[in-house]
N, C-alpha and C. Protein backbone atom coordinates (compact mmCIF):
# COMPACT_ATOMS: atom_id res chain seq x y z
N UNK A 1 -90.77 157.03 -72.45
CA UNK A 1 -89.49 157.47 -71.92
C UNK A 1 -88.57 157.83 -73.08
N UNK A 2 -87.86 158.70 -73.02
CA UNK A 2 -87.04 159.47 -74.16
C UNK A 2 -85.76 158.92 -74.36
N UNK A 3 -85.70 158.38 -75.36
CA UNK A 3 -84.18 157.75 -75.76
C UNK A 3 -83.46 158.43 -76.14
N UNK A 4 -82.37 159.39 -75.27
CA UNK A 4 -81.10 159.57 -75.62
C UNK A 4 -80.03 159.40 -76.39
N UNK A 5 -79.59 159.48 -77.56
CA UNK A 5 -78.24 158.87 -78.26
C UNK A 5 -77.26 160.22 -78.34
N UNK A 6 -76.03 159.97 -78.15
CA UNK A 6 -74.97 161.28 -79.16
C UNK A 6 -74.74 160.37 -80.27
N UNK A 7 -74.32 160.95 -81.26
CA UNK A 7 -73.60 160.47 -82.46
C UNK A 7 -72.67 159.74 -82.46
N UNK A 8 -71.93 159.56 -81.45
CA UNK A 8 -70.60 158.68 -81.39
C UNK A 8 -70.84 157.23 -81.08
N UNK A 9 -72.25 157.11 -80.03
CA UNK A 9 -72.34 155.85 -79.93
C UNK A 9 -73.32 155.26 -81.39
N UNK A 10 -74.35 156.10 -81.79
CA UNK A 10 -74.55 156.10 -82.96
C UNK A 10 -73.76 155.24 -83.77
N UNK A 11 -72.67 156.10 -84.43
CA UNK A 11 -71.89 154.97 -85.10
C UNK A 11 -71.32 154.04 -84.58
N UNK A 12 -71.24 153.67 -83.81
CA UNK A 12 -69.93 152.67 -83.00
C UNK A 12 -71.30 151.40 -83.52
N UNK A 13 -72.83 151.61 -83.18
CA UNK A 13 -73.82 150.77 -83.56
C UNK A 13 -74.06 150.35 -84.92
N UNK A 14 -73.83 151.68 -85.63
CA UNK A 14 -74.26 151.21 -87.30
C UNK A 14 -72.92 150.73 -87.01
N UNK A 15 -71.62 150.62 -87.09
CA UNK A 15 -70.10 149.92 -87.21
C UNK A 15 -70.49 148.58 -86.70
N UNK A 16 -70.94 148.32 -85.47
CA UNK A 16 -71.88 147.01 -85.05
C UNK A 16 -72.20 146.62 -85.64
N UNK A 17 -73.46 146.78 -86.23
CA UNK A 17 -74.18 146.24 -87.26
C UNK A 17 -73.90 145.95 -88.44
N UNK A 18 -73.28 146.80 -89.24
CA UNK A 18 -72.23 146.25 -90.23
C UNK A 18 -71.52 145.04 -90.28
N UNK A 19 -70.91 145.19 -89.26
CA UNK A 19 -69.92 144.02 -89.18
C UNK A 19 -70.23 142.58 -88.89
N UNK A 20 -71.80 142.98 -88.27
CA UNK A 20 -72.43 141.83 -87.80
C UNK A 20 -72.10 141.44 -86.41
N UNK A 21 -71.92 142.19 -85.39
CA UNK A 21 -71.91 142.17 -84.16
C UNK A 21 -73.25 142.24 -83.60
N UNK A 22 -73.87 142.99 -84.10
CA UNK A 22 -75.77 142.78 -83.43
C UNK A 22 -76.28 141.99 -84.25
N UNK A 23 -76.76 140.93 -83.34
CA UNK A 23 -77.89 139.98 -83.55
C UNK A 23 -79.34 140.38 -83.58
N UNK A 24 -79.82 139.88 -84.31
CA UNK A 24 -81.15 140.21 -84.41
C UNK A 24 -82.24 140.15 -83.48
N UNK A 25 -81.84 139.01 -82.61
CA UNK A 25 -82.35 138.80 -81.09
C UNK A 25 -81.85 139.64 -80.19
N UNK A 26 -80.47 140.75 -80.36
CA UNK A 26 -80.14 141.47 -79.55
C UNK A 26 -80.99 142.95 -79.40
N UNK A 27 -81.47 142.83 -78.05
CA UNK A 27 -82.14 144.43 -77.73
C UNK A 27 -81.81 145.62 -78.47
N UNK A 28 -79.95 145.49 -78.47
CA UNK A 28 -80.05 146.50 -79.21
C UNK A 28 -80.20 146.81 -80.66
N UNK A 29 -80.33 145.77 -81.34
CA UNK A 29 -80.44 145.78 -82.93
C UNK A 29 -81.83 146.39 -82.89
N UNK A 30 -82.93 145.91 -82.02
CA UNK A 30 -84.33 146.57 -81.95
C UNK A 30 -84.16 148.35 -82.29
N UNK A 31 -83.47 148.45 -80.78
CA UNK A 31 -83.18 149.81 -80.66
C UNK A 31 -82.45 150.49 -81.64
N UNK A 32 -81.37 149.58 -82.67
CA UNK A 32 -80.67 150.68 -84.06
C UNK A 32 -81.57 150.82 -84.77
N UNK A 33 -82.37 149.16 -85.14
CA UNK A 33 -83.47 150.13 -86.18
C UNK A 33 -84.71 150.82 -85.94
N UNK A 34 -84.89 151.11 -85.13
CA UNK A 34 -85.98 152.22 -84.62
C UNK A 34 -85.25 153.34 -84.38
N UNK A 35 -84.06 153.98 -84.39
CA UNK A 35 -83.26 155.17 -84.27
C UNK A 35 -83.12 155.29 -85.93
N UNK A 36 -82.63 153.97 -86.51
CA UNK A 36 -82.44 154.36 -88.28
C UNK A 36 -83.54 154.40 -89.08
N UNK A 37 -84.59 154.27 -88.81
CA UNK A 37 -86.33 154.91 -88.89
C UNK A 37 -86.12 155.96 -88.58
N UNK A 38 -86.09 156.02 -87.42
CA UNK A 38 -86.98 157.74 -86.97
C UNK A 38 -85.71 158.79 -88.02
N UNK A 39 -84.37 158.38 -88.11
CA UNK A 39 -83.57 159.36 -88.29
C UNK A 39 -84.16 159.20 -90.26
N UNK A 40 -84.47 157.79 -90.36
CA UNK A 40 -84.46 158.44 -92.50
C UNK A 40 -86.07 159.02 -92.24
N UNK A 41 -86.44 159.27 -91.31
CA UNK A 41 -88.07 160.34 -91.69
C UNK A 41 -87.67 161.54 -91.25
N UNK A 42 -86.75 161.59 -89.99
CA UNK A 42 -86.29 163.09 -89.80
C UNK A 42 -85.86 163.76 -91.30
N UNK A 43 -85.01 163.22 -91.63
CA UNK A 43 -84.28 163.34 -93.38
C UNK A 43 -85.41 163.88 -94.50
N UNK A 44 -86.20 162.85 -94.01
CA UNK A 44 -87.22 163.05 -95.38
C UNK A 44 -88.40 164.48 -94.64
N UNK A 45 -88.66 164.74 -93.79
CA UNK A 45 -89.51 165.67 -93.18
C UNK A 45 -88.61 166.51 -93.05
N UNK A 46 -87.35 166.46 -92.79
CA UNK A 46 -86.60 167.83 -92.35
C UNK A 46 -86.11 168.80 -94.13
N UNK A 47 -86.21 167.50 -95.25
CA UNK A 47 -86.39 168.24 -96.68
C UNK A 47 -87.45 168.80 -96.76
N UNK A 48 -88.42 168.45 -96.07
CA UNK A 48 -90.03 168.27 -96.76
C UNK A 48 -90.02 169.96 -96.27
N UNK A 49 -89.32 170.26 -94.98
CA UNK A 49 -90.14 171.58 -94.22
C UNK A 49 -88.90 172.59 -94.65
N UNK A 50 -88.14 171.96 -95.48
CA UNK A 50 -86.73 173.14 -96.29
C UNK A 50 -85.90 173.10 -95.12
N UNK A 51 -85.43 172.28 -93.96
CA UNK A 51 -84.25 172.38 -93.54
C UNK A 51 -83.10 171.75 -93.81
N UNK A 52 -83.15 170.94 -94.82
CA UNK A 52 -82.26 169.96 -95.37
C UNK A 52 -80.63 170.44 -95.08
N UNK A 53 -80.42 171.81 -94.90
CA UNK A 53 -79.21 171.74 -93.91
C UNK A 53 -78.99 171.34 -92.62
N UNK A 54 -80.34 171.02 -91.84
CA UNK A 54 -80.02 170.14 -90.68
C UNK A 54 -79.61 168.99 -91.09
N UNK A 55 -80.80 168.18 -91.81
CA UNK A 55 -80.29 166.89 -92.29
C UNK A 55 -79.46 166.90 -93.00
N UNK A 56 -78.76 167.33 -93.63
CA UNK A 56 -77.10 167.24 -94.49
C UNK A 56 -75.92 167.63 -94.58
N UNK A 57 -76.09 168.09 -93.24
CA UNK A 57 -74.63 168.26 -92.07
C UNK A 57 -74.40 169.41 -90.96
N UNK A 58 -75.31 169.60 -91.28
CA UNK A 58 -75.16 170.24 -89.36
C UNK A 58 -74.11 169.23 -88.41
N UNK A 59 -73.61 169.91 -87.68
CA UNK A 59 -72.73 168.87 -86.85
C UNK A 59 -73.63 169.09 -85.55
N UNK A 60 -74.23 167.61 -85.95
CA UNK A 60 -75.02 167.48 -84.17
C UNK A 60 -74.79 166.63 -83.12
N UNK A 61 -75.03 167.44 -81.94
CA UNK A 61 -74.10 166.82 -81.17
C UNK A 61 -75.02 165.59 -79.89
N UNK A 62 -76.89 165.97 -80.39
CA UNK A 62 -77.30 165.21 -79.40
C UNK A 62 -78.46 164.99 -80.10
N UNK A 63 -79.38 163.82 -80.48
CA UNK A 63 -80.53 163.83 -81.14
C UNK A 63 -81.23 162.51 -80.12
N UNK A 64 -82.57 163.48 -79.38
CA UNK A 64 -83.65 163.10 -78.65
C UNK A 64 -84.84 162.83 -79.11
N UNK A 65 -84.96 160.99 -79.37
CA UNK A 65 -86.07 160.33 -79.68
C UNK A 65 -86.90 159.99 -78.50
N UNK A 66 -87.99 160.28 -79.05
CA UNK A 66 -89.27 160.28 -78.17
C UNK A 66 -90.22 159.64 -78.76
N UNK A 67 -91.62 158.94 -78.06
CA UNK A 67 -92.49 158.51 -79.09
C UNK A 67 -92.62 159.21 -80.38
N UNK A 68 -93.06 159.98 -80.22
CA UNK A 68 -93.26 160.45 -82.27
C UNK A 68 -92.87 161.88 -82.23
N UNK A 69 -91.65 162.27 -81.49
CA UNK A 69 -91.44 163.39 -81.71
C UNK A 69 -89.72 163.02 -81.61
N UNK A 70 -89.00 164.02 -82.78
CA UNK A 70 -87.73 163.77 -82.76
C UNK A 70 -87.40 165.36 -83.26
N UNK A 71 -85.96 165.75 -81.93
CA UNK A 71 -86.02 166.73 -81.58
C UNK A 71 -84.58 166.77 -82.20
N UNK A 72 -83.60 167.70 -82.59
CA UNK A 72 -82.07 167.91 -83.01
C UNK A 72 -81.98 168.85 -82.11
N UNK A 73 -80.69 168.69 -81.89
CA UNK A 73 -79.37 169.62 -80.75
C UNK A 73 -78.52 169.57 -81.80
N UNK A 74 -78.61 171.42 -82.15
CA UNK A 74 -77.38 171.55 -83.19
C UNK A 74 -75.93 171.92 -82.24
N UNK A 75 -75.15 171.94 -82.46
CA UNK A 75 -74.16 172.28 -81.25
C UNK A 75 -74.53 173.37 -80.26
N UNK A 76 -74.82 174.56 -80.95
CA UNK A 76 -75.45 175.50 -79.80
C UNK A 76 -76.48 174.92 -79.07
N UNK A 77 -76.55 173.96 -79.17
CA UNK A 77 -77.89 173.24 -78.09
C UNK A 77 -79.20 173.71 -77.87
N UNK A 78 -79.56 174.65 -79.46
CA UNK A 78 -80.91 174.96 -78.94
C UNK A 78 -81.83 174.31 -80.34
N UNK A 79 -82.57 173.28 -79.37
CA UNK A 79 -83.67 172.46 -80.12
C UNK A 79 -84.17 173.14 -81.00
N UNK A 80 -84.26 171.98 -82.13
CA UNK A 80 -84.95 172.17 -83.17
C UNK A 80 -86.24 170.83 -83.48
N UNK A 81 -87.22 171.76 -83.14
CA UNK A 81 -88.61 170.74 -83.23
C UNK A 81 -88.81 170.22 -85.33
N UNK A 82 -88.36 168.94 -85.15
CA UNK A 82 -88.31 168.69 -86.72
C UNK A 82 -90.35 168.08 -87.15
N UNK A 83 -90.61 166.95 -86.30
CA UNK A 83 -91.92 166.35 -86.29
C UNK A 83 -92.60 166.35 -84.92
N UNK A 84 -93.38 165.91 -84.69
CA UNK A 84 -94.20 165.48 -83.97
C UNK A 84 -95.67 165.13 -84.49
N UNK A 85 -96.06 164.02 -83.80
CA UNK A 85 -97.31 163.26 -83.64
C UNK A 85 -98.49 164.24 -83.85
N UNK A 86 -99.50 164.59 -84.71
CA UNK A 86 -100.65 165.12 -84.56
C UNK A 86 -101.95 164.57 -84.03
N UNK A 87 -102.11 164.52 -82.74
CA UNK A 87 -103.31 164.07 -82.24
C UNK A 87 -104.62 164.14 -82.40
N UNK A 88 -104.47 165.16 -83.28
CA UNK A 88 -106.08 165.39 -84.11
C UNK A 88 -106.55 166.02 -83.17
N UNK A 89 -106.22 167.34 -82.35
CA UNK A 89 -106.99 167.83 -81.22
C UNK A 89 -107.33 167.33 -80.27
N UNK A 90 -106.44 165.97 -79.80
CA UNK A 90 -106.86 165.48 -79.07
C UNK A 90 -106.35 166.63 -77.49
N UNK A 91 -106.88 166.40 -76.19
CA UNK A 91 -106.00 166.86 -75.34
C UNK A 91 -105.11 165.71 -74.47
């Protein structure tokens, strides 16, 4: 199932976490650091494939995590496929 975030709640979480409002037993601390994963490999794959102007400020307004595929909504809202999972041909 595809996890949804905008950026605003985004930070309001890393601001959470900072401050020490998420517990480590809290669900959602699970859920920040598996969003702050997927987002420092988006970073590092989105240099790797020369878009590093997505990753270094595009103003985005919606970023859709999925099992191993993480998708950007630049404001014009038209997806940008950064990774995905290679199944090895699987079907």
């Amino acid at each position: 199932m595809p996890l949804s975030l905008d950026l605003y709640t985004y930070r309001k979480m890393l601001e959470r976490k900072i401050d020490g409002l998420i517990a480590e037993d809290d669900p959602a601390f699970n859920i920040f650091i598996d969003i702050s994963m997927r987002l420092d490999e988006f970073a590092d794959r989105a240099r790797s494939l020369e878009l590093s102007r997505v990753a270094e400020g595009s103003r985005l307004t919606e970023i859709d995590l999925s099992d191993d595929t993480i998708v950007v909504f630049p404001v014009a809202k038209r997806p940008i496929l950064v990774s995905s999972r290679d199944d090895g041909g699987a079907a």
